[in-house]
N, C-alpha and C. Protein backbone atom coordinates (compact mmCIF):
# COMPACT_ATOMS: atom_id res chain seq x y z
N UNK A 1 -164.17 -107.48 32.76
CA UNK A 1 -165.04 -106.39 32.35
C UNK A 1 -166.34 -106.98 31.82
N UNK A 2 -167.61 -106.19 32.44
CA UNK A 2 -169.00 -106.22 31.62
C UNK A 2 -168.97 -106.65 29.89
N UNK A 3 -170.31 -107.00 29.66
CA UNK A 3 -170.35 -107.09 28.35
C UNK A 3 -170.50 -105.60 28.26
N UNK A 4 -170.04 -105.40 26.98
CA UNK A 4 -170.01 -104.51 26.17
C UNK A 4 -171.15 -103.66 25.13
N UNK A 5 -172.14 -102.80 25.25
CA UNK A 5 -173.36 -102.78 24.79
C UNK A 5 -172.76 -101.76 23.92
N UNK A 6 -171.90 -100.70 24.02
CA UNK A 6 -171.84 -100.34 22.67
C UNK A 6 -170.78 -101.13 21.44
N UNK A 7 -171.51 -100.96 20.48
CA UNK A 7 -170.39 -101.93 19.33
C UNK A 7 -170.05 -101.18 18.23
N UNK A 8 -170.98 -100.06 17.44
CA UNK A 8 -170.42 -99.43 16.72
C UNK A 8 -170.38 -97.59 17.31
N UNK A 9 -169.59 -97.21 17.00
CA UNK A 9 -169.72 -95.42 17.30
C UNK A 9 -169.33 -94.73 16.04
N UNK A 10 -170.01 -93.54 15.41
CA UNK A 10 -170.01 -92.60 14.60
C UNK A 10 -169.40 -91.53 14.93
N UNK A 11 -168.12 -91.53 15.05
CA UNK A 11 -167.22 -90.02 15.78
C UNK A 11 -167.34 -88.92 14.11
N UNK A 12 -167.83 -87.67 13.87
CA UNK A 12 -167.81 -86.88 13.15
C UNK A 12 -167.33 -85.31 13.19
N UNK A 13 -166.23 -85.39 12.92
CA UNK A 13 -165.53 -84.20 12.82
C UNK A 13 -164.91 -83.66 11.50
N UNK A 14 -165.18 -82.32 11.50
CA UNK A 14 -164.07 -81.68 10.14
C UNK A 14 -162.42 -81.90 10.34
N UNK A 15 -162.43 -81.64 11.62
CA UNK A 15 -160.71 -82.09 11.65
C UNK A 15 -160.41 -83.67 12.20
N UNK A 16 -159.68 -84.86 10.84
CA UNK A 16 -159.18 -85.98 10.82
C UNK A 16 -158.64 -86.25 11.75
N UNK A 17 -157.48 -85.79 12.33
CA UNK A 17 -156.93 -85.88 13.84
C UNK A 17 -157.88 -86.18 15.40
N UNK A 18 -158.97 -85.49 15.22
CA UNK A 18 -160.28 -85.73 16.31
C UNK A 18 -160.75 -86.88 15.95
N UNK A 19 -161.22 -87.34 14.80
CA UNK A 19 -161.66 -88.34 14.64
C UNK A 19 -160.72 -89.62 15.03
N UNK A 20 -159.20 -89.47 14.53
CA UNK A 20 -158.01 -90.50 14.85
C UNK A 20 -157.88 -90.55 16.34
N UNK A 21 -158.63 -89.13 17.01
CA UNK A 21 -158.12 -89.88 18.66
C UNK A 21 -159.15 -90.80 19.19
N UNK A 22 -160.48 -89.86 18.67
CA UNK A 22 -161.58 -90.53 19.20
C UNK A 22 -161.59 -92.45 19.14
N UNK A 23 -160.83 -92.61 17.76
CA UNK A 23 -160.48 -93.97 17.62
C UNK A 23 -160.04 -94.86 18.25
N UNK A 24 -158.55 -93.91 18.66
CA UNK A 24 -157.23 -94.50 19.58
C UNK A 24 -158.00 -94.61 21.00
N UNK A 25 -159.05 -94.03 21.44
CA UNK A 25 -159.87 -94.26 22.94
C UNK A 25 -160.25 -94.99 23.17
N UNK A 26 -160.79 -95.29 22.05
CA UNK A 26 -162.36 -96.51 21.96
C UNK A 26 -161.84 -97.78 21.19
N UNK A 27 -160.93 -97.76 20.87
CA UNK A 27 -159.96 -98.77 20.18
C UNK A 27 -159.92 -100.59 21.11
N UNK A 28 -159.57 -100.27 22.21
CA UNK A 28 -158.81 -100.87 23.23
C UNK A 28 -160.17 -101.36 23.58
N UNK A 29 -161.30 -100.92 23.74
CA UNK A 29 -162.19 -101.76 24.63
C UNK A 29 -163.04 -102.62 23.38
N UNK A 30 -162.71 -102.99 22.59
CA UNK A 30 -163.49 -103.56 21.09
C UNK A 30 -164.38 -102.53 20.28
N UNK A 31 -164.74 -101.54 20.64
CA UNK A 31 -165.46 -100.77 20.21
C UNK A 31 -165.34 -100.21 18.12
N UNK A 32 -165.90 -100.74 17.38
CA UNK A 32 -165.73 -100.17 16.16
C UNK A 32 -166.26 -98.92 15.84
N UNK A 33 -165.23 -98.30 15.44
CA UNK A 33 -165.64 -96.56 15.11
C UNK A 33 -165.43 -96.20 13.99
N UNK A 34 -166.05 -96.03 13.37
CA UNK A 34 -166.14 -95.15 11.91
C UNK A 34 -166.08 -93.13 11.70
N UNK A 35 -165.61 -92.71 10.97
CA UNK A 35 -165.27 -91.63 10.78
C UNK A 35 -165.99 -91.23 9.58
N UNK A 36 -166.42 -89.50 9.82
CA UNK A 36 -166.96 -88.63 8.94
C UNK A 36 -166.33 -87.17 8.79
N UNK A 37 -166.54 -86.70 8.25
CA UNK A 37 -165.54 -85.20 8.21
C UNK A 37 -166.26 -84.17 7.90
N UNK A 38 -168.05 -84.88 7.58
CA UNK A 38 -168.90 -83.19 7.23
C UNK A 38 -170.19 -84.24 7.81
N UNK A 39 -171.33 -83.63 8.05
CA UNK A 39 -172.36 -83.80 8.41
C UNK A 39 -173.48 -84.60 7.19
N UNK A 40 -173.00 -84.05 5.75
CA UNK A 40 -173.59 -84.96 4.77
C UNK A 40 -172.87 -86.53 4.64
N UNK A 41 -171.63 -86.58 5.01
CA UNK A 41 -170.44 -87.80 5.03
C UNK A 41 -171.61 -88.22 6.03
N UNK A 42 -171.57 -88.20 6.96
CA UNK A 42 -172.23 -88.89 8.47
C UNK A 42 -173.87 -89.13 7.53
N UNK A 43 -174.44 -88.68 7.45
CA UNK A 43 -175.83 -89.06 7.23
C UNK A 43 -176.09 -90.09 6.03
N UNK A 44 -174.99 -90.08 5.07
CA UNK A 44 -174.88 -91.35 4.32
C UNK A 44 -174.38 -92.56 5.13
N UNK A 45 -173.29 -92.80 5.63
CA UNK A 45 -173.42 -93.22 6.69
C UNK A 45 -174.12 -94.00 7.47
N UNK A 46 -174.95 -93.09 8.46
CA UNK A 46 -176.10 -93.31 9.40
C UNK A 46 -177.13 -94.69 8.16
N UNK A 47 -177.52 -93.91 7.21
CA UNK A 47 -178.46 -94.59 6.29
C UNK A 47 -177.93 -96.10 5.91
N UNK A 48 -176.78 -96.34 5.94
CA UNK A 48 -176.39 -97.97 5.86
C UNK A 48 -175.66 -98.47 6.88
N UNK A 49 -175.69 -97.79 7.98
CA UNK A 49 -175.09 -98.49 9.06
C UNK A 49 -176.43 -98.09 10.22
N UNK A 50 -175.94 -98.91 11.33
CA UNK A 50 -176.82 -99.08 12.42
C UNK A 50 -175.91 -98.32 13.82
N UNK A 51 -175.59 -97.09 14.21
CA UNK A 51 -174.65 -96.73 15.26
C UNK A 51 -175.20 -96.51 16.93
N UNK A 52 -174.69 -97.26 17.88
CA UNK A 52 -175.08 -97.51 18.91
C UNK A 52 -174.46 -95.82 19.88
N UNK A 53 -173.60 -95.49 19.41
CA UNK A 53 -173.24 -93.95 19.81
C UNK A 53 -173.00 -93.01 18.66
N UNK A 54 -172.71 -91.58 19.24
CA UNK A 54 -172.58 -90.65 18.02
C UNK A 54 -172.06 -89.31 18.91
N UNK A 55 -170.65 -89.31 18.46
CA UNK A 55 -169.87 -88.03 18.81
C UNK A 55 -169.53 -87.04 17.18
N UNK A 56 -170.20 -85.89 18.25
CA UNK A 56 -170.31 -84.97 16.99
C UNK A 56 -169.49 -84.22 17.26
N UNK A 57 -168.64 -82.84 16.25
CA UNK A 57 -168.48 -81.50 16.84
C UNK A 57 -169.51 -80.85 16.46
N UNK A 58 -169.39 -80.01 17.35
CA UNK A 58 -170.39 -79.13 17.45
C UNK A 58 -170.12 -77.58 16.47
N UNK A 59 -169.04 -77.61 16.04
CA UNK A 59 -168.39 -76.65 15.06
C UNK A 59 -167.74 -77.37 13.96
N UNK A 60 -168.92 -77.41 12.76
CA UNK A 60 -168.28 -77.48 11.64
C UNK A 60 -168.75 -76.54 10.03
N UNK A 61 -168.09 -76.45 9.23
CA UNK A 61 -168.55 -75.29 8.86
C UNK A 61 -169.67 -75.85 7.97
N UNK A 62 -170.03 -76.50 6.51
CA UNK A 62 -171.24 -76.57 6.39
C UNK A 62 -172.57 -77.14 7.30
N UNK A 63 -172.38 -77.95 8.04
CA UNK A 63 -173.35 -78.48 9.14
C UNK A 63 -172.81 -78.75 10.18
N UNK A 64 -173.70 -77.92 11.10
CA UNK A 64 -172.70 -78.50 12.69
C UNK A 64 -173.08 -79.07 13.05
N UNK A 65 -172.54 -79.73 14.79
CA UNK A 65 -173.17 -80.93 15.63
C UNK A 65 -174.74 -80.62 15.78
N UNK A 66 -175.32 -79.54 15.97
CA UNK A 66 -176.53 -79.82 16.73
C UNK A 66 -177.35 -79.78 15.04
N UNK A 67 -177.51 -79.19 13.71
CA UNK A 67 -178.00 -79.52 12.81
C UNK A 67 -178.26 -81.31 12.76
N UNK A 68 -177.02 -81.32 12.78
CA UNK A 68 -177.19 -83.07 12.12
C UNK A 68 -177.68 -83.87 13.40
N UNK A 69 -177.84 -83.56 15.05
CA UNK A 69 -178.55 -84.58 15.61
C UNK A 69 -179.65 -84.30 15.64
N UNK A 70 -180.08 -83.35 14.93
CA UNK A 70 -181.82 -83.07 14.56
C UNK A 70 -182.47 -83.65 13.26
N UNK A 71 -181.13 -83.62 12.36
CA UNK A 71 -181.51 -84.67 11.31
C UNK A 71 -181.72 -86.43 11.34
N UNK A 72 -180.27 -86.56 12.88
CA UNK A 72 -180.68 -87.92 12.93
C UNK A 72 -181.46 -88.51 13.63
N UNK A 73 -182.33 -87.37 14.83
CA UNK A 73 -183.65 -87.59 14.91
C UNK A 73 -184.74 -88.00 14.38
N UNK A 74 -184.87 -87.60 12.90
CA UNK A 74 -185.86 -87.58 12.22
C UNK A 74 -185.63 -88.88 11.59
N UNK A 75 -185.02 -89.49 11.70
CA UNK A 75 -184.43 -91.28 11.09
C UNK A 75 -185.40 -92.09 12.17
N UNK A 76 -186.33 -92.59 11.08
CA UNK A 76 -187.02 -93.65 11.64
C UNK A 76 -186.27 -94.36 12.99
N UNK A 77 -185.36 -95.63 12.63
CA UNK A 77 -184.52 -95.99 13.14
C UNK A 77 -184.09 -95.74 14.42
N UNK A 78 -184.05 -94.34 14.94
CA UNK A 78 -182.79 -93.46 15.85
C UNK A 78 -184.36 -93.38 16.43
């Protein structure tokens, strides 16, 4: 297999179980994944880490997926 260009991923979901599969996927090919459970969790986060992907849901109840990839737009960085 290719080198590998992604290295870290930000999977963010309210439900823990989504986040544990998203893990168990991306597990196997070296991939390090970190977990969030609200959209403020993820943006602290984002601010001390560097993430090469970012799986959101798109339904969560204080901030959903498309709020927070407009916030992490606005990150210098991103």
């Amino acid at each position: 297999m290719g080198k590998n260009y992604i290295q870290k991923v930000l999977s963010v979901d309210d439900i823990p179980t989504n986040n544990m599969l998203v893990h168990s996927c991306l597990k196997f090919d070296g991939i390090q994944t970190i977990s969030a459970e609200s959209g403020q969790e993820a943006l602290e986060l984002i601010f001390k880490n560097y993430f090469s992907l970012f799986i959101l849901d798109v339904m969560m109840s204080e901030m959903d997926g498309f709020e927070l990839a407009e916030k992490i737009r606005e990150i210098e960085k991103y």
